[in-house]
C-alpha atoms as a PDB file:
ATOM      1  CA  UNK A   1     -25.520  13.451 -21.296  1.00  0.00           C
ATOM      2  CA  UNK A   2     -23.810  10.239 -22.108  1.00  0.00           C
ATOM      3  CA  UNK A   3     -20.044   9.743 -22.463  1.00  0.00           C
ATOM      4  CA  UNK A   4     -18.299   9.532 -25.855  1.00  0.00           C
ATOM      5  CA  UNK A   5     -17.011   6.246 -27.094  1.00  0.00           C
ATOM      6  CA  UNK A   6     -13.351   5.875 -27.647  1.00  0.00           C
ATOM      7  CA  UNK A   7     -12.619   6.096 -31.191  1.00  0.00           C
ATOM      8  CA  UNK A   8      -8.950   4.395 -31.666  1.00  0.00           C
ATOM      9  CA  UNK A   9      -8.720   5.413 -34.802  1.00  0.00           C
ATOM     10  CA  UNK A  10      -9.389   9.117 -34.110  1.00  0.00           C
ATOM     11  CA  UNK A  11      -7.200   8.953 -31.327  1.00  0.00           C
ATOM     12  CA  UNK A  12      -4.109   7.396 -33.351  1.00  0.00           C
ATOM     13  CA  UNK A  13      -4.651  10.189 -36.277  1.00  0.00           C
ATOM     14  CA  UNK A  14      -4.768  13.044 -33.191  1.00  0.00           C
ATOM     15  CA  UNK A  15      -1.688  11.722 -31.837  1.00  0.00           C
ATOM     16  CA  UNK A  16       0.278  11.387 -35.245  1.00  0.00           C
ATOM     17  CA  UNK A  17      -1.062  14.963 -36.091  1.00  0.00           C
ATOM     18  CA  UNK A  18       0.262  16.658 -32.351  1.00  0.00           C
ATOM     19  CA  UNK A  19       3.530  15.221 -33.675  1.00  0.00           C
ATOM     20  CA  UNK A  20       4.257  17.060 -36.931  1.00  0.00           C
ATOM     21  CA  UNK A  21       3.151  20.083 -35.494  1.00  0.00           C
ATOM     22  CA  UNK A  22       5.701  19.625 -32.721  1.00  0.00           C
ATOM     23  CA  UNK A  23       8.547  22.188 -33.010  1.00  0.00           C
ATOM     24  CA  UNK A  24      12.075  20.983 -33.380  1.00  0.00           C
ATOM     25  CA  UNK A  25      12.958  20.927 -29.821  1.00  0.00           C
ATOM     26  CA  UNK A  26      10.086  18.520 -28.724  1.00  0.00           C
ATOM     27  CA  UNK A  27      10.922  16.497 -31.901  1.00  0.00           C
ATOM     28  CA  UNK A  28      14.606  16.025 -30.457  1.00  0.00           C
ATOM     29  CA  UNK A  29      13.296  14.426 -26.733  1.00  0.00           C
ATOM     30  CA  UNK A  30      10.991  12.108 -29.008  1.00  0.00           C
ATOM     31  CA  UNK A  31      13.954  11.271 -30.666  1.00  0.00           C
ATOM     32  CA  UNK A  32      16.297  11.053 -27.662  1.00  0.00           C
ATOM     33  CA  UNK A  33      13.663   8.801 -26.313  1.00  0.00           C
ATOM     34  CA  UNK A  34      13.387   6.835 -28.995  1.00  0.00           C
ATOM     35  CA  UNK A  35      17.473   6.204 -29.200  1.00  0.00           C
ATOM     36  CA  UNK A  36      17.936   4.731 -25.441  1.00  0.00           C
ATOM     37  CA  UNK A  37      20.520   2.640 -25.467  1.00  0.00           C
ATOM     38  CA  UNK A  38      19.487  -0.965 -23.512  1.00  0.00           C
ATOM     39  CA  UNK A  39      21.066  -1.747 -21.030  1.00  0.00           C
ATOM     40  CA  UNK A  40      23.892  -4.562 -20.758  1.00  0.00           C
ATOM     41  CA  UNK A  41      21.333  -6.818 -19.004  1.00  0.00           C
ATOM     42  CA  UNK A  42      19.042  -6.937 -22.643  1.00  0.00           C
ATOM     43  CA  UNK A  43      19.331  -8.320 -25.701  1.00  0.00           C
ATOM     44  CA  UNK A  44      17.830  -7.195 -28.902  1.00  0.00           C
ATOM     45  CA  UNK A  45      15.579  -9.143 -30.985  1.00  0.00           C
ATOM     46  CA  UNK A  46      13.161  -9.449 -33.603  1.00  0.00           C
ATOM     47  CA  UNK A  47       9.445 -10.167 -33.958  1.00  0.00           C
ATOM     48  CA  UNK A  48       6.462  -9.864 -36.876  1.00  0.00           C
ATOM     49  CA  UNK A  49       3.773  -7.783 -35.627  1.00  0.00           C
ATOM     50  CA  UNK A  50       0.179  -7.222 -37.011  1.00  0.00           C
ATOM     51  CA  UNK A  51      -0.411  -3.435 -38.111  1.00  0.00           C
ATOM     52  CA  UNK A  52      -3.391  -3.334 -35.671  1.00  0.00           C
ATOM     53  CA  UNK A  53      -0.691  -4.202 -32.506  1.00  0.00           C
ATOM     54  CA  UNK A  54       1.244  -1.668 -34.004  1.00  0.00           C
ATOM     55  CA  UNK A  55      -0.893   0.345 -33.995  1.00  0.00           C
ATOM     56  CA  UNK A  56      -2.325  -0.036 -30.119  1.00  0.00           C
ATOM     57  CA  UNK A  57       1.046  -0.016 -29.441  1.00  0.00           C
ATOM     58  CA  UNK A  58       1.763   3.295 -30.770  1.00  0.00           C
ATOM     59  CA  UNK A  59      -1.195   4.998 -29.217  1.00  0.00           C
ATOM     60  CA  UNK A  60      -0.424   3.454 -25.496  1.00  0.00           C
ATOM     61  CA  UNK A  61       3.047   4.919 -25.860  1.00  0.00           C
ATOM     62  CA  UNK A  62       1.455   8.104 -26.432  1.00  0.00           C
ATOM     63  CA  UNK A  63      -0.903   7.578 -23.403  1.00  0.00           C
ATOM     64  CA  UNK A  64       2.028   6.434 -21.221  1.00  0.00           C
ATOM     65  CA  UNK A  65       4.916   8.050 -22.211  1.00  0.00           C
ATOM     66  CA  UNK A  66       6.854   4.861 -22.037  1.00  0.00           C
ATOM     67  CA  UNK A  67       8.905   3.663 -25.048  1.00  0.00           C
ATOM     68  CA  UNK A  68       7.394   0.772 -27.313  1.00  0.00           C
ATOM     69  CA  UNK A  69      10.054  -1.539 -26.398  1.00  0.00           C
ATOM     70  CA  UNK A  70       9.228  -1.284 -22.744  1.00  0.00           C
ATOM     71  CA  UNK A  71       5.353  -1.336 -23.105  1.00  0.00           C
ATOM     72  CA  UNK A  72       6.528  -4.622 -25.227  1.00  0.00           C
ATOM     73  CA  UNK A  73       8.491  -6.256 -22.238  1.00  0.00           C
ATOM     74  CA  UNK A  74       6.030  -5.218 -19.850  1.00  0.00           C
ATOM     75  CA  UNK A  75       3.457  -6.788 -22.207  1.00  0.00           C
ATOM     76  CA  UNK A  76       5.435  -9.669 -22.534  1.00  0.00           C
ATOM     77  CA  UNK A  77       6.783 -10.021 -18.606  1.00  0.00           C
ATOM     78  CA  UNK A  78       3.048 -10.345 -17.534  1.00  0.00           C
ATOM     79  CA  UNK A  79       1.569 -12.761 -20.052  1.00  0.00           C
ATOM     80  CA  UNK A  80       4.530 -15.220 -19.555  1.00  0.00           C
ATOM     81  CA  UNK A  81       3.835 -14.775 -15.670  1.00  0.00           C
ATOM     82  CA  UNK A  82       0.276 -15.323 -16.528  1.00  0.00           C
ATOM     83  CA  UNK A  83       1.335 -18.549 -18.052  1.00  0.00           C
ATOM     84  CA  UNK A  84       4.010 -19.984 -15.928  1.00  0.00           C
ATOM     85  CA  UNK A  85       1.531 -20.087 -12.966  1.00  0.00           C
ATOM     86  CA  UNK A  86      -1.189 -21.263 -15.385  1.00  0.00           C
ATOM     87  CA  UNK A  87       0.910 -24.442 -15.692  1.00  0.00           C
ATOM     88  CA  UNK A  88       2.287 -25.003 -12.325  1.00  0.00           C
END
C-alpha cells in the first residue's frame, strides 16, 4: 500500500481546527507562548511576508512547538551562515 502525500493545505485547516476546539486552559499556554517576552539581547523588527510563508510558518510551529519568531531566527541564522561562507 503506498504512503499518502502530504497535503499542506489539509494539514494547516487540521491544525487551525484542533485549536478552536481547544478548551480554555490549553488556549491560555498558546497564549502564554505566544506573549514571551525577548530577551534583552533582541531587538524587534519588522518584515512583509507572503501568505504562503505564513502559512508554512504556521504549520511548522505546530509541528515543532517552537514560536514563529524563533523558527524565523533559526530560519534566518542558517541562510545568512549559508551565505557568509558562500562568499568567503
Amino acid at each position: 500500500m503506498s504512503k499518502p502525500k502530504f497535503d499542506p493545505d489539509s494539514a494547516f485547516k487540521k491544525i487551525v481546527s484542533r485549536e478552536k476546539e481547544q478548551d480554555s486552559t490549553s488556549e491560555e499556554k498558546v497564549n502564554q507562548k505566544s506573549k514571551e517576552k525577548p530577551s534583552k539581547d533582541k531587538k524587534q523588527m519588522s518584515y512583509y511576508l507572503t501568505p504562503e510563508i505564513i502559512k508554512k510558518l504556521s504549520i511548522a510551529s505546530a509541528y515543532s512547538g517552537k514560536t514563529l519568531s524563533t523558527l524565523v531566527q533559526e530560519a534566518l541564522e542558517g541562510y545568512l551562515d549559508n551565505v557568509i561562507e558562500e562568499n568567503k
